[in-house]
C-alpha atoms as a PDB file:
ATOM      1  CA  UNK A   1     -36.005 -13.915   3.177  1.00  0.00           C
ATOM      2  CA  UNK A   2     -35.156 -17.578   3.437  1.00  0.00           C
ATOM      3  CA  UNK A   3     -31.216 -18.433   3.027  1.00  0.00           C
ATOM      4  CA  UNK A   4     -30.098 -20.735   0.918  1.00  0.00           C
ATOM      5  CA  UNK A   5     -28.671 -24.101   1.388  1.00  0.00           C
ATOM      6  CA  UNK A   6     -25.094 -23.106   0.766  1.00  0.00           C
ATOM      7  CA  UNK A   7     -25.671 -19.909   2.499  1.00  0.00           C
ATOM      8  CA  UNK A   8     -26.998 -22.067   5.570  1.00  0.00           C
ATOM      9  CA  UNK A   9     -23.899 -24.569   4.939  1.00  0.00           C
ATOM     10  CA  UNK A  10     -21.437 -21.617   4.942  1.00  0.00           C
ATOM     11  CA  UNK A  11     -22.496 -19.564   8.054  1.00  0.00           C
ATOM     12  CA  UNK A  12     -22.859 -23.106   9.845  1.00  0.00           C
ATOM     13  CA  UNK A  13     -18.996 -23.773   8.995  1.00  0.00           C
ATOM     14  CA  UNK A  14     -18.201 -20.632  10.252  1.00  0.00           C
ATOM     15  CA  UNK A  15     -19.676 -20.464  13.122  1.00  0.00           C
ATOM     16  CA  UNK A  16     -18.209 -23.822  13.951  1.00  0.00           C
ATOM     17  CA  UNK A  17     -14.667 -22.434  12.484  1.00  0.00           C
ATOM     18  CA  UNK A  18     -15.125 -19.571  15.101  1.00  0.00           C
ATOM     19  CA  UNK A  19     -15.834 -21.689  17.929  1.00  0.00           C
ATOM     20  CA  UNK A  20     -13.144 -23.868  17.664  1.00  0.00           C
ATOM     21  CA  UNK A  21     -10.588 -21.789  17.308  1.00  0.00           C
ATOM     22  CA  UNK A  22     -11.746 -19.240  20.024  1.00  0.00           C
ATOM     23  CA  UNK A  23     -11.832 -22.135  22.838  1.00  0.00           C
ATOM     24  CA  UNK A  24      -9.509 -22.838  25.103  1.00  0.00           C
ATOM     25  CA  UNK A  25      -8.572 -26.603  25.293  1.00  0.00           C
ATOM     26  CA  UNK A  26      -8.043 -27.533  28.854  1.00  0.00           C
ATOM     27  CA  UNK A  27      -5.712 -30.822  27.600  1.00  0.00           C
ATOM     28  CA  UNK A  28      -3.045 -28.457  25.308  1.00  0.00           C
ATOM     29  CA  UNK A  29      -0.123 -27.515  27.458  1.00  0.00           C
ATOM     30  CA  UNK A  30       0.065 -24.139  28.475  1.00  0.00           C
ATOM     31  CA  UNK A  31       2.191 -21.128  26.970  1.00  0.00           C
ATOM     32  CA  UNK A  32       5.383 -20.967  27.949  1.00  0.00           C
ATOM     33  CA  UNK A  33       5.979 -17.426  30.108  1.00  0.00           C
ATOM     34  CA  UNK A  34       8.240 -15.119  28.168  1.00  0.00           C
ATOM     35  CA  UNK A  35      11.285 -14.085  29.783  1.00  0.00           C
ATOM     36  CA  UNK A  36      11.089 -10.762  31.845  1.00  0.00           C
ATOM     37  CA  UNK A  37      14.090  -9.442  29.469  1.00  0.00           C
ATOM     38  CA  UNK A  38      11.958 -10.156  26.099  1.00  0.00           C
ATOM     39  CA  UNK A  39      11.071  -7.271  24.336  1.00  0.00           C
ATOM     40  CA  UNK A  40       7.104  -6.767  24.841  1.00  0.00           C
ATOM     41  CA  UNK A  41       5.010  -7.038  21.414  1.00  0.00           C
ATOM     42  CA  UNK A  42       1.974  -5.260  20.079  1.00  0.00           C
ATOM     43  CA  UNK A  43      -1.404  -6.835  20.414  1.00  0.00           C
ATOM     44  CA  UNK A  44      -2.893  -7.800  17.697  1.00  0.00           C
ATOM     45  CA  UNK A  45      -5.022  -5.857  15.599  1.00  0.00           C
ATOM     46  CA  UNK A  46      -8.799  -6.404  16.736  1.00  0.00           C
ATOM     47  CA  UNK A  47     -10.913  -8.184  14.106  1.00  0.00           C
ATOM     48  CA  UNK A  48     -13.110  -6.182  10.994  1.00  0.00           C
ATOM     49  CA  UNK A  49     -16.664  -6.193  12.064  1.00  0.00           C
ATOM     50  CA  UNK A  50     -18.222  -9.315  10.656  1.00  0.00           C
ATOM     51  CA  UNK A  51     -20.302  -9.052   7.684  1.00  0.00           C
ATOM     52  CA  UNK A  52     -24.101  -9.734   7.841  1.00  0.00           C
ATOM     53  CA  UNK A  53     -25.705 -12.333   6.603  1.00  0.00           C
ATOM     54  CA  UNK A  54     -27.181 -10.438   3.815  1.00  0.00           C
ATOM     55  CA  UNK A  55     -23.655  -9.730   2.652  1.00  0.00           C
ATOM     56  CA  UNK A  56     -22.226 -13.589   2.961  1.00  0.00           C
ATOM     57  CA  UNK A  57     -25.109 -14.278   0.828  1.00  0.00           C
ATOM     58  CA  UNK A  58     -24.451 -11.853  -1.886  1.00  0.00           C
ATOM     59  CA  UNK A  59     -21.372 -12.049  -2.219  1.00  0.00           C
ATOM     60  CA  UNK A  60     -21.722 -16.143  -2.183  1.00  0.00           C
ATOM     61  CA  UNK A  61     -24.639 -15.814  -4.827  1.00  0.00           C
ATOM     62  CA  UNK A  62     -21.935 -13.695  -6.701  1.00  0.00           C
ATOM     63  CA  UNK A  63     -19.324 -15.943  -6.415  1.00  0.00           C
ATOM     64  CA  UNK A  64     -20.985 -18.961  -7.251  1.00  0.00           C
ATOM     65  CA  UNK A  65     -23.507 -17.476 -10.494  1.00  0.00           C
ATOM     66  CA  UNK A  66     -21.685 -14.229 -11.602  1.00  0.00           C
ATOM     67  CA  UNK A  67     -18.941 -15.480 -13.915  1.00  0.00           C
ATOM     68  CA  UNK A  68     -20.756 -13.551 -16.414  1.00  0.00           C
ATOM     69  CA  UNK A  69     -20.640 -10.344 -14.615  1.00  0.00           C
ATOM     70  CA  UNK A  70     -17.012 -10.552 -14.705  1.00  0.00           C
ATOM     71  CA  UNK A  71     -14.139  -9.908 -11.751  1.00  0.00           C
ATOM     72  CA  UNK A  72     -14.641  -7.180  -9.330  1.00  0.00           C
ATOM     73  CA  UNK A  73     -11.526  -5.292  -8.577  1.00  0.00           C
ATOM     74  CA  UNK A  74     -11.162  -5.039  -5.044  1.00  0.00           C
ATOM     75  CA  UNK A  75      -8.000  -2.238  -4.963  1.00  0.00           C
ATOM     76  CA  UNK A  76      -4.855  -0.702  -7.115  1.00  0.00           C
ATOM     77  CA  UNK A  77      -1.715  -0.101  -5.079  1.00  0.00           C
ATOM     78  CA  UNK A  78       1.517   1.662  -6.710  1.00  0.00           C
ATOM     79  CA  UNK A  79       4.352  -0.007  -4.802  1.00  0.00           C
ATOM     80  CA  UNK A  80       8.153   0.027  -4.331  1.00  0.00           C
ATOM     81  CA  UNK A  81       8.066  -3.988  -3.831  1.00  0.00           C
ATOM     82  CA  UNK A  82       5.820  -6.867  -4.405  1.00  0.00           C
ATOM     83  CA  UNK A  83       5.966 -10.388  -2.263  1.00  0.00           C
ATOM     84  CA  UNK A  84       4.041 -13.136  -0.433  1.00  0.00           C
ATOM     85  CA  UNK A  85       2.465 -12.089   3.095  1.00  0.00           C
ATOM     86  CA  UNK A  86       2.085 -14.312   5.862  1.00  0.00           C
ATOM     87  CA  UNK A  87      -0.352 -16.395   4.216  1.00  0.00           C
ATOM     88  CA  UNK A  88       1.542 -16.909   1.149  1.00  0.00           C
ATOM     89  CA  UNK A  89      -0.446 -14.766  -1.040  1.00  0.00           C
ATOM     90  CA  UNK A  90       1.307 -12.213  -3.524  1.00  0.00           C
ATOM     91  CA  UNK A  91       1.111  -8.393  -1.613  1.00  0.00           C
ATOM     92  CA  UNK A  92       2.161  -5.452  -2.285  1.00  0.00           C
ATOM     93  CA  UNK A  93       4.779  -5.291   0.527  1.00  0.00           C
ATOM     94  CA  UNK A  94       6.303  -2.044   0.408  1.00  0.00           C
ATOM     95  CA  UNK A  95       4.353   1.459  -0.680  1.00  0.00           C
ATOM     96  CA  UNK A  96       5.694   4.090  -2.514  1.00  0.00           C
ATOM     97  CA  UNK A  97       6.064   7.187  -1.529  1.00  0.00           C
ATOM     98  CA  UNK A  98       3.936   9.877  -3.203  1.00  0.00           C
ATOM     99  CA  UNK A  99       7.115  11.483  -4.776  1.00  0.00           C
ATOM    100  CA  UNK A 100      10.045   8.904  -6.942  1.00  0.00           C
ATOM    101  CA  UNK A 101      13.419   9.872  -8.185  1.00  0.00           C
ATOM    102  CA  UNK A 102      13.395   9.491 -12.176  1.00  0.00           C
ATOM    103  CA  UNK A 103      14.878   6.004 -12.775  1.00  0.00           C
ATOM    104  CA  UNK A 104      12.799   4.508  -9.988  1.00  0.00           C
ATOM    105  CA  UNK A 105      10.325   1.119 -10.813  1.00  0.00           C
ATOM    106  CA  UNK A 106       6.691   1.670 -10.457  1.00  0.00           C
ATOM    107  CA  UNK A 107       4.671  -1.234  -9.565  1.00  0.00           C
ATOM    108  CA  UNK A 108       0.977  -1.242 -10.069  1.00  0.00           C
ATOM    109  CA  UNK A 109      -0.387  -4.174  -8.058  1.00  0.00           C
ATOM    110  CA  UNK A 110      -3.879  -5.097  -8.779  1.00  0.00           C
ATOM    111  CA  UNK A 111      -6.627  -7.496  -6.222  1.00  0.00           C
ATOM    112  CA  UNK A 112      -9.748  -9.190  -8.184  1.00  0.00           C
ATOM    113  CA  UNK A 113     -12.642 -11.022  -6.531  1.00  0.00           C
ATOM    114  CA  UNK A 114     -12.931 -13.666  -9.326  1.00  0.00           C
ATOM    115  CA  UNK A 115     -16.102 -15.510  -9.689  1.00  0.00           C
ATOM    116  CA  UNK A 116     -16.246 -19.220  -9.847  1.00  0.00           C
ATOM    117  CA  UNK A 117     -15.179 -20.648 -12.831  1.00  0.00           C
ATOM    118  CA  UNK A 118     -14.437 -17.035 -14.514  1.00  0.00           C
ATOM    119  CA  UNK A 119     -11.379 -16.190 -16.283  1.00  0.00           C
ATOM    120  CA  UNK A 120     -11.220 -12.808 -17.530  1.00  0.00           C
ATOM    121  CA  UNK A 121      -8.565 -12.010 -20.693  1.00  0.00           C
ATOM    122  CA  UNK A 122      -9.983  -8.081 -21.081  1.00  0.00           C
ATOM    123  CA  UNK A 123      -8.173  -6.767 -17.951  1.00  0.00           C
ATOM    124  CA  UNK A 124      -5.197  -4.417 -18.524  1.00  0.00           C
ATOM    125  CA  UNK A 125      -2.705  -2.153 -16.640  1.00  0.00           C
ATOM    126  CA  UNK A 126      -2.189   1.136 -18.558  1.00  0.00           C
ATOM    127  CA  UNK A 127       0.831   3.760 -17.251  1.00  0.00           C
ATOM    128  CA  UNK A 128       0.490   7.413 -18.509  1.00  0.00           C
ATOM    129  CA  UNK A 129       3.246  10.319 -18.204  1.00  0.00           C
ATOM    130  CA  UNK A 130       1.533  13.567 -17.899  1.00  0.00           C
ATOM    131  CA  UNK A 131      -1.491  11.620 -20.132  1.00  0.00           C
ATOM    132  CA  UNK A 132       0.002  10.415 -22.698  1.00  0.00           C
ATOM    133  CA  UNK A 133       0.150   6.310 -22.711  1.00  0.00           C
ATOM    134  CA  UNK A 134       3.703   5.177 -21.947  1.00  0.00           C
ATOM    135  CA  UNK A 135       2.602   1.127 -21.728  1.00  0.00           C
ATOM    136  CA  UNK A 136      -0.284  -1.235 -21.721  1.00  0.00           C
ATOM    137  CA  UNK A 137      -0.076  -4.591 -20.195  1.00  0.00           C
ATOM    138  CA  UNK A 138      -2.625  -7.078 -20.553  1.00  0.00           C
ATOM    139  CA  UNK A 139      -3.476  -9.331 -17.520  1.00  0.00           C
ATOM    140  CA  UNK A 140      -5.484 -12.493 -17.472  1.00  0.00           C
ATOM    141  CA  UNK A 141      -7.386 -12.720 -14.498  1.00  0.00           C
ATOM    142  CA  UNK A 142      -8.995 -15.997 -13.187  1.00  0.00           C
ATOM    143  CA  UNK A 143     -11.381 -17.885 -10.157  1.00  0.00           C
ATOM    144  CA  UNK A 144     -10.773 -16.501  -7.175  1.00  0.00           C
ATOM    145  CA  UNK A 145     -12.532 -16.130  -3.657  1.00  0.00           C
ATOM    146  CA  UNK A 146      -9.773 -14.542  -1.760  1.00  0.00           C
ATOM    147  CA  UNK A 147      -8.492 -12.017  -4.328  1.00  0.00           C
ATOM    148  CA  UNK A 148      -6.484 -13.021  -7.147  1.00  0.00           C
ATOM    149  CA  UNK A 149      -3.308 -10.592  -6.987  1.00  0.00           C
ATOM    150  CA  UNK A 150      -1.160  -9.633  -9.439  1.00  0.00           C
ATOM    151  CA  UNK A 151       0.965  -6.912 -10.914  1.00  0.00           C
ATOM    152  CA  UNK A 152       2.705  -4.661 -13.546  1.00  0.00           C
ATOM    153  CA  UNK A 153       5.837  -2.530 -13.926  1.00  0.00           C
ATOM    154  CA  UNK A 154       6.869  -0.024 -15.611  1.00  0.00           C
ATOM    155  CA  UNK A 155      10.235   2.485 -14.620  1.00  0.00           C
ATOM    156  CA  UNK A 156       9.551   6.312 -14.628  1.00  0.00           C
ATOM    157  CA  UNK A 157      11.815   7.534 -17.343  1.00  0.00           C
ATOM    158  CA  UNK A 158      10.798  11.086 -17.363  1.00  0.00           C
ATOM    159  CA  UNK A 159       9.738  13.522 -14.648  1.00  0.00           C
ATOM    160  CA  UNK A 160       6.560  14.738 -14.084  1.00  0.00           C
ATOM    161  CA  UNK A 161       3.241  13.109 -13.425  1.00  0.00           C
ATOM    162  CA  UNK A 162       2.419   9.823 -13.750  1.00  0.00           C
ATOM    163  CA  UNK A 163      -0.823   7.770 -14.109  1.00  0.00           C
ATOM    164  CA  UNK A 164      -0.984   3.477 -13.175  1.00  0.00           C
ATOM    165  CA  UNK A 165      -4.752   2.913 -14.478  1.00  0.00           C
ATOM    166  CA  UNK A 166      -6.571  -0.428 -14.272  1.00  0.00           C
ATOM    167  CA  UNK A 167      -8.811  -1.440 -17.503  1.00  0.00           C
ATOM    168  CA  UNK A 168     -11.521  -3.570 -18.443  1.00  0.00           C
ATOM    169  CA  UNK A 169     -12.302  -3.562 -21.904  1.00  0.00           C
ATOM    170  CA  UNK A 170     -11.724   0.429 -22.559  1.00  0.00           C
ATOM    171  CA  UNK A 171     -13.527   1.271 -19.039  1.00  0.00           C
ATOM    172  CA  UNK A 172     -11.258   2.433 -16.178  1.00  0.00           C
ATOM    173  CA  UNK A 173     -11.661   0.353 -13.230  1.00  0.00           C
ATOM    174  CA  UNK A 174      -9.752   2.535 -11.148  1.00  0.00           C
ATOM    175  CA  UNK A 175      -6.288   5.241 -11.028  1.00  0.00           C
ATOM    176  CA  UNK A 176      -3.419   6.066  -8.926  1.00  0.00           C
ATOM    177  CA  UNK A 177      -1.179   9.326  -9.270  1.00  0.00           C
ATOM    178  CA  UNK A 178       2.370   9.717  -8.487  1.00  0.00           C
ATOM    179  CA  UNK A 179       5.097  12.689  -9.231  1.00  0.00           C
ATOM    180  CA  UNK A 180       8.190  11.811 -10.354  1.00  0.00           C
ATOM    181  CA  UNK A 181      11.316  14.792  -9.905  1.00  0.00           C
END
């Protein structure tokens, strides 16, 4: 199979992108030594195995031409608090635990791979107390090739069991369970 242009263009750029930033430059100063009294800190996490080519094409293909397939949702989280990580992108920054005291919030936080000039009005956030539909939130999603995040909350009135499910039209994307005492 012959790539692409853009495919070519892309794994080009990143194999420059990894290059450059895994030399070492001879003319930068070096690190300074940290103090014997500083507290020592974790290595890094080692990187996810990189993707095939195969894949980068796909899911460029995708991103590029499937507007009309629609967003893929890449993961549902039920969270105690919802922020920006490091790279300034809205996160889920705090899970909850699998049990919440009646009263608590209970934040359904929702990640779409959005294709290229897609925007997506049929995407909804349902919550369900022992299966009965407590609230239904609609959610516009739109272009996106790092995940478009966002989120919807609801507070646990009653005990028991509840449901955050993710929608698309009347299909559920997806479900998280959590018991509230």
């Amino acid at each position: 199979m012959t790539p692409t242009p853009t495919a070519r263009i892309l794994t080009i750029a990143l194999a420059l992108l990894l290059a450059t930033t895994n030399t070492v430059h001879a003319d930068l100063p070096a690190a300074p030594e940290r103090p014997a009294s500083a507290p020592a800190t974790s290595a890094p996490a080692p990187p996810p195995p990189a993707p095939t080519a195969d894949e980068i094409q796909r899911v460029t293909a995708y991103y590029l031409r499937g507007a009309a397939g629609g967003p893929v949702l890449l993961g549902l989280q039920l969270c105690a608090e919802v922020g920006k990580n490091a790279d300034g992108k809205l996160d889920c920054t705090a899970s909850l635990p699998t049990t919440i005291k009646k009263g608590d919030k209970l934040t359904a936080f929702v990640r779409f791979f959005a294709p290229r000039g897609g925007k997506y009005d049929d995407v909804r956030v349902r919550f369900l107390h022992e299966g009965e539909v407590r609230s239904t939130s609609d959610m516009s999603v739109t272009e996106s090739w790092t995940g478009y995040g966002n989120y919807k909350t609801t507070i646990a009135t009653r005990a028991g069991t509840w449901e955050a499910q993710v929608l698309r039209g009347e299909v559920v994307l997806e479900r998280r369970t959590i018991k509230v005492e």
